[in-house]
Protein backbone atom coordinates (compact mmCIF):
# COMPACT_ATOMS: atom_id res chain seq x y z
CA UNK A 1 0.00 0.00 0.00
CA UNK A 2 2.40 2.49 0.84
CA UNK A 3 2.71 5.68 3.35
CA UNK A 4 -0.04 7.32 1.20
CA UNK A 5 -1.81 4.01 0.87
CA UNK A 6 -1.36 4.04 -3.28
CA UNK A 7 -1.17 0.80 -4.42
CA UNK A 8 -2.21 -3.07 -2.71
CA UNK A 9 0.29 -4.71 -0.28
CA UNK A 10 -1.20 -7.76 -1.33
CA UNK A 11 -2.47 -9.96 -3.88
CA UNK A 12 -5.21 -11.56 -2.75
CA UNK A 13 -7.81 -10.39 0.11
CA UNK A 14 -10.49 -12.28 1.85
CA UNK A 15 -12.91 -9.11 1.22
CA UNK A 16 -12.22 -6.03 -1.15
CA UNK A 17 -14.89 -3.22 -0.16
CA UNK A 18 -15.37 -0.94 -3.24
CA UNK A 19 -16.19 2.73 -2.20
CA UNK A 20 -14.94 4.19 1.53
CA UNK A 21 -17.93 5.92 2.59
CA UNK A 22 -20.21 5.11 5.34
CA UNK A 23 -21.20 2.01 4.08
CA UNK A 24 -17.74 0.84 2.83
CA UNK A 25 -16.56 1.73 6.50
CA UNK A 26 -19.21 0.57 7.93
CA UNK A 27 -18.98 -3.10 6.35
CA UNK A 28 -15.03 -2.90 7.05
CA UNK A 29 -15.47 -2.28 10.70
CA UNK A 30 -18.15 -5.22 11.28
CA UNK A 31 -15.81 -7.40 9.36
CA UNK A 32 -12.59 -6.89 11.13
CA UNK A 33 -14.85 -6.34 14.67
CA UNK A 34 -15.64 -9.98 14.63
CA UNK A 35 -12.87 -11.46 12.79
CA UNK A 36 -9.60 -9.56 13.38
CA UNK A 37 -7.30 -11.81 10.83
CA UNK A 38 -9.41 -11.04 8.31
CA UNK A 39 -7.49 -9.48 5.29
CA UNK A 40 -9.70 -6.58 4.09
CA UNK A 41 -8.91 -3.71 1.63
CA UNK A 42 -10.88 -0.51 0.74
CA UNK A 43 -10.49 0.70 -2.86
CA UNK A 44 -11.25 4.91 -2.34
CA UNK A 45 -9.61 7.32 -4.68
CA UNK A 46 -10.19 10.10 -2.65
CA UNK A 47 -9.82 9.66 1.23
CA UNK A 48 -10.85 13.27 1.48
CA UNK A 49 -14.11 12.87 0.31
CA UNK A 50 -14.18 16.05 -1.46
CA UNK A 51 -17.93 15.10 -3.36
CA UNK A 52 -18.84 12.39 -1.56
CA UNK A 53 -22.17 11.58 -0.19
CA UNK A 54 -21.24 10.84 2.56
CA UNK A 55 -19.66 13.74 3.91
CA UNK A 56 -21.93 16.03 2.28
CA UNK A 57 -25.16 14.42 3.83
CA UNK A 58 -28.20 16.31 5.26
CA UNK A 59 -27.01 13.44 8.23
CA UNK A 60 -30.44 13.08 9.96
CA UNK A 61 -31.28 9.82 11.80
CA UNK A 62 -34.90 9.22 12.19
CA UNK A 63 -37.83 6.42 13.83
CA UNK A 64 -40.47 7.78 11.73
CA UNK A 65 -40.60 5.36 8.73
CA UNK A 66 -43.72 3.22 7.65
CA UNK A 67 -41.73 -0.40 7.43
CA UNK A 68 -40.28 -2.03 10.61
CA UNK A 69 -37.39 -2.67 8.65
CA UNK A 70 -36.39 0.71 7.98
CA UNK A 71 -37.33 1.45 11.68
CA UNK A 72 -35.20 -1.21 13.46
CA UNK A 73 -31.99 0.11 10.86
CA UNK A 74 -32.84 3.62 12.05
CA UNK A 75 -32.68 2.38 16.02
CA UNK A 76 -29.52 0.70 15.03
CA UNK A 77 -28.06 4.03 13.91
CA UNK A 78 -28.95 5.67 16.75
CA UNK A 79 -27.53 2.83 18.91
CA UNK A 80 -23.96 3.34 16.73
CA UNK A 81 -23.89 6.95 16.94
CA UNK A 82 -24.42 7.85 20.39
CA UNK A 83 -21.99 5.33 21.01
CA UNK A 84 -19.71 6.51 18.39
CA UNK A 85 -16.60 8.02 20.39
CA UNK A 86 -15.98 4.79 22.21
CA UNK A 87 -16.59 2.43 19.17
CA UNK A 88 -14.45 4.56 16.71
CA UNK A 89 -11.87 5.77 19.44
CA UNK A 90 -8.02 4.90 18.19
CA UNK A 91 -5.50 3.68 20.97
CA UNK A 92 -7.18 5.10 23.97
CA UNK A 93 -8.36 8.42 22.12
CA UNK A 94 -12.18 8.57 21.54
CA UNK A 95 -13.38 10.18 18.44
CA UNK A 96 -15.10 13.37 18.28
CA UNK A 97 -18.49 13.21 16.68
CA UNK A 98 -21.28 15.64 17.05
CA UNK A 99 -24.76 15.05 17.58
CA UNK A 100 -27.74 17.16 17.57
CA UNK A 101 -30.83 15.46 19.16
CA UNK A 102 -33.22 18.27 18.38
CA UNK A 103 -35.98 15.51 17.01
CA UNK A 104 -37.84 15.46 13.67
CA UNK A 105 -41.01 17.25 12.90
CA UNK A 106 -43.44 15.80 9.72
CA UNK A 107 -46.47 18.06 8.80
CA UNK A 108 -49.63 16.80 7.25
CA UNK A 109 -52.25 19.14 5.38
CA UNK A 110 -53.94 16.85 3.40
CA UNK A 111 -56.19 13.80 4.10
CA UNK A 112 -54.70 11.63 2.07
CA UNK A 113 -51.13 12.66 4.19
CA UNK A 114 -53.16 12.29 7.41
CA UNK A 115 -54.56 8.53 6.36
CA UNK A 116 -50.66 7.69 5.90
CA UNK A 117 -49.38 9.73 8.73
CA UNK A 118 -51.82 7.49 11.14
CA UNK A 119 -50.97 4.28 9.52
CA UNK A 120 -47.27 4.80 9.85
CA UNK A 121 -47.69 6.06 13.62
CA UNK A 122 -48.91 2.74 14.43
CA UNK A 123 -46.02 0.80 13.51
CA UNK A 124 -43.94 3.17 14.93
CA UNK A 125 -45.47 2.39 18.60
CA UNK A 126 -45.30 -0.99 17.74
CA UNK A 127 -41.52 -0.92 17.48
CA UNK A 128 -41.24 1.54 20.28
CA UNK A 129 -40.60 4.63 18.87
CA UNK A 130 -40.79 8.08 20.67
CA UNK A 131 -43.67 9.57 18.77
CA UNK A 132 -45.83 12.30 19.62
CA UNK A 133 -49.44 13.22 17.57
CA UNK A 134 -50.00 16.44 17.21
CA UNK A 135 -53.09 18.96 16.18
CA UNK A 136 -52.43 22.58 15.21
CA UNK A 137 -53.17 23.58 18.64
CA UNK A 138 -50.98 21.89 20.26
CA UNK A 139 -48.03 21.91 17.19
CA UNK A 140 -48.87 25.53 17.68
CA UNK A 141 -48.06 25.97 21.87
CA UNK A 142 -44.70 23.61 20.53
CA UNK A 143 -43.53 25.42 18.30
CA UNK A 144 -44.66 29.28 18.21
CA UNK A 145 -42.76 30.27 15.40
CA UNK A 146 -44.54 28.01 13.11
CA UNK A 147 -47.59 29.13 11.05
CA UNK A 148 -49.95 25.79 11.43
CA UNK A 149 -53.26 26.98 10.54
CA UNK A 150 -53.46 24.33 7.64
CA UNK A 151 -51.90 21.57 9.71
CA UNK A 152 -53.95 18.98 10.05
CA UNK A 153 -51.83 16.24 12.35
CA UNK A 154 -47.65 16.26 12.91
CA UNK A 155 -45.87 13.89 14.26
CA UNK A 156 -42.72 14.66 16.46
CA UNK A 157 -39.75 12.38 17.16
CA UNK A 158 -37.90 14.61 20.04
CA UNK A 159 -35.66 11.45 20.29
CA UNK A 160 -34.20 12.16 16.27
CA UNK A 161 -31.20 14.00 15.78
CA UNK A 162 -28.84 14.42 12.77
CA UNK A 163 -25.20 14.56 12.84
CA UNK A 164 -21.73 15.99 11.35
CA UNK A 165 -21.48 13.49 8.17
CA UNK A 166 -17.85 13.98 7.33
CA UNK A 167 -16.56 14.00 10.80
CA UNK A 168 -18.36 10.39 11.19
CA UNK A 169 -16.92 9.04 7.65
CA UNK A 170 -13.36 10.80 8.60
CA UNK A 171 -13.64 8.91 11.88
CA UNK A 172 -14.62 5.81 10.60
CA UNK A 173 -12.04 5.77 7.88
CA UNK A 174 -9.37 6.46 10.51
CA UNK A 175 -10.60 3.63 12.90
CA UNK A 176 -10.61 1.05 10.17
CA UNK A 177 -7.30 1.53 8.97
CA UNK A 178 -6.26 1.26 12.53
CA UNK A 179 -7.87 -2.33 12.94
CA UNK A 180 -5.61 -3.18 9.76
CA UNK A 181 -8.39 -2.53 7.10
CA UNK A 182 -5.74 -1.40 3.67
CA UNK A 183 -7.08 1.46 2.01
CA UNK A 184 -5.83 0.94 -2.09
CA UNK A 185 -6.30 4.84 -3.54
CA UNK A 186 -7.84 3.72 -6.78
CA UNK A 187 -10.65 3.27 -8.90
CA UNK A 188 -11.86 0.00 -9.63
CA UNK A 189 -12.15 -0.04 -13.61
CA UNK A 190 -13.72 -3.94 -14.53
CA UNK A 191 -14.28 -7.48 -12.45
CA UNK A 192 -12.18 -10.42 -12.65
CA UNK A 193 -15.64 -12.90 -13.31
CA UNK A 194 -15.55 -16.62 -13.71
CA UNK A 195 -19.22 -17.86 -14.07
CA UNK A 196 -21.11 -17.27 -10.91
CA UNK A 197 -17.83 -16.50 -9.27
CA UNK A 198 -16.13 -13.05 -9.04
CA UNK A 199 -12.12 -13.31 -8.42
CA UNK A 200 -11.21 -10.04 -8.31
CA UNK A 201 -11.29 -6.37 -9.53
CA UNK A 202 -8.94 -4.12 -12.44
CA UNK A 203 -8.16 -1.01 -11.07
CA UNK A 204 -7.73 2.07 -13.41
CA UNK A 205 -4.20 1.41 -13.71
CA UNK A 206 -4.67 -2.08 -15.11
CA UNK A 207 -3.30 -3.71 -11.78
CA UNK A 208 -5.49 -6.36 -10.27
CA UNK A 209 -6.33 -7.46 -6.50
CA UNK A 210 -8.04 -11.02 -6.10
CA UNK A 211 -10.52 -11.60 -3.18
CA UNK A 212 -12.76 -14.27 -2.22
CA UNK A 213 -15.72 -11.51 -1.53
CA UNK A 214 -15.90 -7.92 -3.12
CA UNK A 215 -18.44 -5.50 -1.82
CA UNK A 216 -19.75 -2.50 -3.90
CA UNK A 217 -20.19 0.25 -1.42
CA UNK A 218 -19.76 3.40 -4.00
CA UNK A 219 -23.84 4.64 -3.86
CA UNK A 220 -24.92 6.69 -7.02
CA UNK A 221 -21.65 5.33 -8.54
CA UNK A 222 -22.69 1.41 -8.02
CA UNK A 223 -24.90 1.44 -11.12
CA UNK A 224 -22.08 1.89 -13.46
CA UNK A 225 -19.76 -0.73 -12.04
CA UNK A 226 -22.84 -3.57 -11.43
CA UNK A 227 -23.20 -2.77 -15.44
CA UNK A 228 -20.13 -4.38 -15.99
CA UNK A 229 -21.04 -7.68 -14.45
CA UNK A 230 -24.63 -6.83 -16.88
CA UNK A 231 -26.58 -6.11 -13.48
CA UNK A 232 -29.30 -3.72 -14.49
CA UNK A 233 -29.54 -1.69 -11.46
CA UNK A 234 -32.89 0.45 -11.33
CA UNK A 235 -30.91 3.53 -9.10
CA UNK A 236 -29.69 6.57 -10.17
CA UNK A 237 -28.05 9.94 -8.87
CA UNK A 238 -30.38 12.51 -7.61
CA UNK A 239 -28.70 16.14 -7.75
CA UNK A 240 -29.86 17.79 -3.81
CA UNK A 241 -29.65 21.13 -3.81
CA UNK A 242 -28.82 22.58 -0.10
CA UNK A 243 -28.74 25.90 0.89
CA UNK A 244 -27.46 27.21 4.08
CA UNK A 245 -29.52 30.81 4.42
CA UNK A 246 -29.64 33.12 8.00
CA UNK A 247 -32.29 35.72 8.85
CA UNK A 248 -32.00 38.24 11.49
CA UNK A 249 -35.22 37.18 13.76
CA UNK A 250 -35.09 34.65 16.39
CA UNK A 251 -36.97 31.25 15.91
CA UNK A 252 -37.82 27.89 17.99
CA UNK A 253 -35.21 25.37 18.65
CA UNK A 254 -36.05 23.59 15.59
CA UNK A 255 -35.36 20.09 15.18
CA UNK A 256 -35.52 18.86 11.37
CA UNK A 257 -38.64 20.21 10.14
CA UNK A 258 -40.70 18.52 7.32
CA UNK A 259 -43.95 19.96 5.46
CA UNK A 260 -45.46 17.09 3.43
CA UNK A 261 -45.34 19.80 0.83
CA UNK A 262 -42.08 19.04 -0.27
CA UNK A 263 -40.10 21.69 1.86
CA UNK A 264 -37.94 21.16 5.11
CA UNK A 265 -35.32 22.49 7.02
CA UNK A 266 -32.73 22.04 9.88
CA UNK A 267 -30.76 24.02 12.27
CA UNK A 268 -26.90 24.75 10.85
CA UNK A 269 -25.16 26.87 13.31
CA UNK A 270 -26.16 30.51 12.94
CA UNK A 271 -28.73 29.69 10.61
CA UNK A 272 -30.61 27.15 8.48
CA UNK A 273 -30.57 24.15 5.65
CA UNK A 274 -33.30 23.92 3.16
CA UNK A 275 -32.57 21.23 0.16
CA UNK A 276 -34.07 20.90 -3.09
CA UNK A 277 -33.99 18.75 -6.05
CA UNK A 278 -34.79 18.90 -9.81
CA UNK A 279 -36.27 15.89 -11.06
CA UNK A 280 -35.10 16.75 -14.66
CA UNK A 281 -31.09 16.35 -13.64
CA UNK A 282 -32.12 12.88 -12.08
CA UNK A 283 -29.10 10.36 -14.00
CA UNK A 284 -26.87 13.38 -14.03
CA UNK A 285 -23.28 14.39 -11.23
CA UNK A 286 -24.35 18.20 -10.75
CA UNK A 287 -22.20 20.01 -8.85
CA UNK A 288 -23.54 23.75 -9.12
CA UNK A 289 -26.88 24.84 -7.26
CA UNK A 290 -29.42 26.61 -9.04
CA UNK A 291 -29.90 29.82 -6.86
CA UNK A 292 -33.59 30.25 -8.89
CA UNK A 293 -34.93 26.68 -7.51
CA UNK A 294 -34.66 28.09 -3.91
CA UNK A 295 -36.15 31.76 -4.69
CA UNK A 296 -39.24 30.41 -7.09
CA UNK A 297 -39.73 26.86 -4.56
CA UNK A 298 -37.76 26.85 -1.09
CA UNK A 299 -38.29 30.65 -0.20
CA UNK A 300 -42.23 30.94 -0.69
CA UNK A 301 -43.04 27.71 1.05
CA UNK A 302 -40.49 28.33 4.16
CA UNK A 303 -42.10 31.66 4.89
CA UNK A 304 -45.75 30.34 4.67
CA UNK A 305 -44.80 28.26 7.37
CA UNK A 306 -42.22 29.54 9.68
CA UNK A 307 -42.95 33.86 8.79
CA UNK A 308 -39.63 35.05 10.21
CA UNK A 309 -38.63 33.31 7.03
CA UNK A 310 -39.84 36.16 4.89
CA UNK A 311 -36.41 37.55 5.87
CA UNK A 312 -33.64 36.01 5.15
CA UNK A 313 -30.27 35.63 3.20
CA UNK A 314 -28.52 32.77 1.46
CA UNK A 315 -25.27 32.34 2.38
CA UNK A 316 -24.22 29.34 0.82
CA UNK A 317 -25.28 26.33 -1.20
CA UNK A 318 -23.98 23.39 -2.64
CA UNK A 319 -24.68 19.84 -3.83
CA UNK A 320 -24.71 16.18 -3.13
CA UNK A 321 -26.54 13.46 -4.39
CA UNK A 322 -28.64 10.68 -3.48
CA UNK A 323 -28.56 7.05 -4.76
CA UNK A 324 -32.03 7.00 -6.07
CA UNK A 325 -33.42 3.76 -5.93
CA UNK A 326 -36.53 4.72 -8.73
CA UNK A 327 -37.68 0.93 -8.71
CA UNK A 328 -38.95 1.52 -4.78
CA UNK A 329 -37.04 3.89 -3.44
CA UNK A 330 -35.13 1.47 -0.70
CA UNK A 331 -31.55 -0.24 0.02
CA UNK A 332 -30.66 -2.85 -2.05
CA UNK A 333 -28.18 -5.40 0.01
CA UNK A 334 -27.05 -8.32 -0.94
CA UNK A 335 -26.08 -10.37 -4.06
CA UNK A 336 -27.53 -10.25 -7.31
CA UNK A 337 -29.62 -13.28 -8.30
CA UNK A 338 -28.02 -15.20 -11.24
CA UNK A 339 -24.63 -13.45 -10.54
CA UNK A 340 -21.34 -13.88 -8.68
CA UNK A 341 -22.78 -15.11 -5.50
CA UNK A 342 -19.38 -13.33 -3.69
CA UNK A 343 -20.23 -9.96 -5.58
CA UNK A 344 -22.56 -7.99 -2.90
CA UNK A 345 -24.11 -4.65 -3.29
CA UNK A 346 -25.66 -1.74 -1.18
CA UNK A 347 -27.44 1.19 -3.07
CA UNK A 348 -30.41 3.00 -3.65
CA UNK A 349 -31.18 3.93 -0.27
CA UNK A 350 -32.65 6.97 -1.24
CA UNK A 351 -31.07 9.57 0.92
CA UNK A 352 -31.42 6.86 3.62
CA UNK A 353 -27.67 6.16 3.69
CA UNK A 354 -26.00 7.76 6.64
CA UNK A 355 -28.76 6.57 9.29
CA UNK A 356 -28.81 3.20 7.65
CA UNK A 357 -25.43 2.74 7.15
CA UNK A 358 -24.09 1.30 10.17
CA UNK A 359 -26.92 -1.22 10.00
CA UNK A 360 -26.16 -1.70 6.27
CA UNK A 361 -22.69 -2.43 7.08
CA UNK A 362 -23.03 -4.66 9.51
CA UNK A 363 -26.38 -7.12 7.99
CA UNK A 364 -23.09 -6.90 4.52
CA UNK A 365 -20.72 -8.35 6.96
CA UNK A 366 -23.30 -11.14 7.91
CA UNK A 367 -23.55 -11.93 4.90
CA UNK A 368 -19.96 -12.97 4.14
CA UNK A 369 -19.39 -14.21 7.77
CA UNK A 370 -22.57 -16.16 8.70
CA UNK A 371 -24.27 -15.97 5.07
CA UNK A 372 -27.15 -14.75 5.92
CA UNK A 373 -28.93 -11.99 8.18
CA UNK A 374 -28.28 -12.44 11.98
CA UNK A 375 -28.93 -9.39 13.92
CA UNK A 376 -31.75 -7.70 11.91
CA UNK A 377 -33.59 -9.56 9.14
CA UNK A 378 -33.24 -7.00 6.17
CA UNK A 379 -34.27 -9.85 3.29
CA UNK A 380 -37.13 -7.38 2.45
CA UNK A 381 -34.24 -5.41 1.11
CA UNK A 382 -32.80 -7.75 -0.99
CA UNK A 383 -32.26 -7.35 -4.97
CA UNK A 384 -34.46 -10.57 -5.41
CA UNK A 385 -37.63 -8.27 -5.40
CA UNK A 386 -36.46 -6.13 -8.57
CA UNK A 387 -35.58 -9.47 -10.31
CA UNK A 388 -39.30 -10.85 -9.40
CA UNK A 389 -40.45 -7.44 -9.92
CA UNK A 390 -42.26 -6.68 -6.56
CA UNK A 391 -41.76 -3.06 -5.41
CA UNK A 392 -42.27 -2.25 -2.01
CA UNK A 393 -41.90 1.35 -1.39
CA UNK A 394 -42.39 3.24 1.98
CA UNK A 395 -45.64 4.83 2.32
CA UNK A 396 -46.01 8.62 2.86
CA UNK A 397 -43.27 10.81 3.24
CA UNK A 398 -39.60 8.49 2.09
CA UNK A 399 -36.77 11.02 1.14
């Protein structure tokens, strides 16, 4: 590998992890966790992260989802991050991570949203969850600052939070390498594929690395590397628009805020994030904003609902994407049906990813180790259902 951790020290791994995010990390860390011989490499060409999802993630982590299984991955998260200095500290030193359990706030004003909202309540309960029905009366006396004369029920989840996303993937990264995880800075370029089994991968520079298990972890870039193994992956990138904006009057101690109306926002130091997409650029790497999607969309709708909004100034935006899973709009974990059995995948969670991950990464490390799902059973996520052609989408509000 190298000081700068270039090339492979080796020839041959037990696992090769493609993609160093959150996922990639996370899978690495379960891996090594259990079994500490294990040889396992990352292949990242940029440790940095400098337009990775990962690091550039709105970072919430939240109970309110309609399917158990998204629910008990979300509890897992929450498990992993509180915990996070002590699981990611490096010889004695705990790592710094922040957290902001301010809770997450969903909005309903329309029956149809209401029907949904009351559904999805109900399984949240059922698992446990730390959810709290509201009218606009009362969402009204919790909030002050919020205009909620066309709410018709919100739901609150003070337990929620979100969290710094590139301080967690630095972290991660850092711990990994420390349990004697390899990071190869490279691009994986083709698969080494006999029949159902994958030996290895070509990395950009023509070198190869053999391994008995190789893990695509790269998100909105899996799709173009499961093409060259013919997997017809049904996710693409999803340009998200964020823009960091400040106004002058005080507010609530907002948590994450969502209006069913397609418009939310979070707490970001001084100020606030809205985000945004444009369904047009959906299949396209955008890396510019479009300052005239929040003025004409994100501007109106945040001062109808919180009016200190009418005022304010944007003082920064930028872009990430989602792996947009447009078949259901969850995860897809796990191998492939009629291909390499050793070749595993996550993608597509659908701006899902950073609260998922840790769950992700370790159900991907079952899979190798005990193969099959031990501590959660996530086979409703697995890629048999686009091959069979059974959606299963969350219902209500997803993203």
């Amino acid at each position: 590998m190298g000081a700068k951790g270039v090339v492979a020290m080796q020839d041959k791994y037990d696992v090769v992890i493609v993609g160093g995010g959150l996922y990639g990390c996370a899978t690495a860390y379960f891996l090594v966790s259990r079994e500490p011989g294990l040889r396992v490499a990352i292949v990242e060409p940029d440790p940095a992260y400098t337009h990775a999802a990962s690091a550039r993630s709105n970072a919430g982590v939240r109970v309110q989802f309609s399917q158990e299984q998204s629910i008990w991955m979300s509890q897992f998260g929450h498990e992993f991050y509180a915990n996070f200095p002590q699981l990611m500290a490096v010889d004695g030193t705990p790592a710094e991570l922040t957290l902001n359990r301010r809770g997450y706030l969903l909005m309903a004003t329309k029956p149809g949203q209401v029907a949904d909202m009351q559904a999805n309540v109900a399984v949240q309960h059922a698992e446990g969850c730390n959810v709290v029905v509201h009218d606009a009366d009362s969402l009204g006396r919790l909030f002050p600052s919020l205009a909620t004369n066309d709410v018709l029920m919100a739901t609150h989840s003070p337990d929620d939070m979100w969290i710094d996303p590139y301080g967690a993937v630095t972290a991660m990264l850092h711990k990994v390498r420390a349990m004697g995880v390899e990071l190869v800075r490279s691009r994986v370029a083709d698969f080494v594929v006999d029949g159902r089994v994958m030996r290895g991968v070509m990395l950009e520079d023509s070198s190869s690395i053999d391994a008995d298990w190789i893990v695509n972890c790269t998100g909105a870039w899996a799709p173009a590397l499961c093409a060259k193994v013919g997997i017809d992956v049904p996710v693409k990138p999803l340009p998200i628009m964020a823009y960091y904006f400040e106004t002058r009057t005080e507010v609530d101690a907002f948590g994450v805020t969502i209006d069913l109306e397609r418009i939310s926002f979070r707490p970001e130091g001084r100020g606030f994030i809205s985000i945004n997409h444009r369904p047009e650029l959906s299949g396209t790497f955008c890396w510019e904003p479009v300052a005239e999607l929040f003025e004409e969309h994100n501007w109106p709708r945040l001062a109808h609902r919180v009016p200190a909004f009418e005022a304010l100034k944007v003082m920064q935006s930028y872009c990430c994407h989602y792996a947009m899973n447009y078949f259901d709009g969850n995860v897809l974990l796990g191998a492939w049906p009629g291909k390499p059995d050793n070749f595993l995948i996550a993608t597509g969670a659908s701006g899902h990813g950073l609260q998922h991950a840790p769950a992700s990464g370790r159900a991907l490390a079952e899979l190798i180790l005990d193969r099959q799902f031990v501590s959660l059973d996530l086979s409703r996520f697995g890629c048999d259902r686009v091959d069979e052609n059974r959606p299963d989408p969350e219902r209500g509000f997803a993203a």
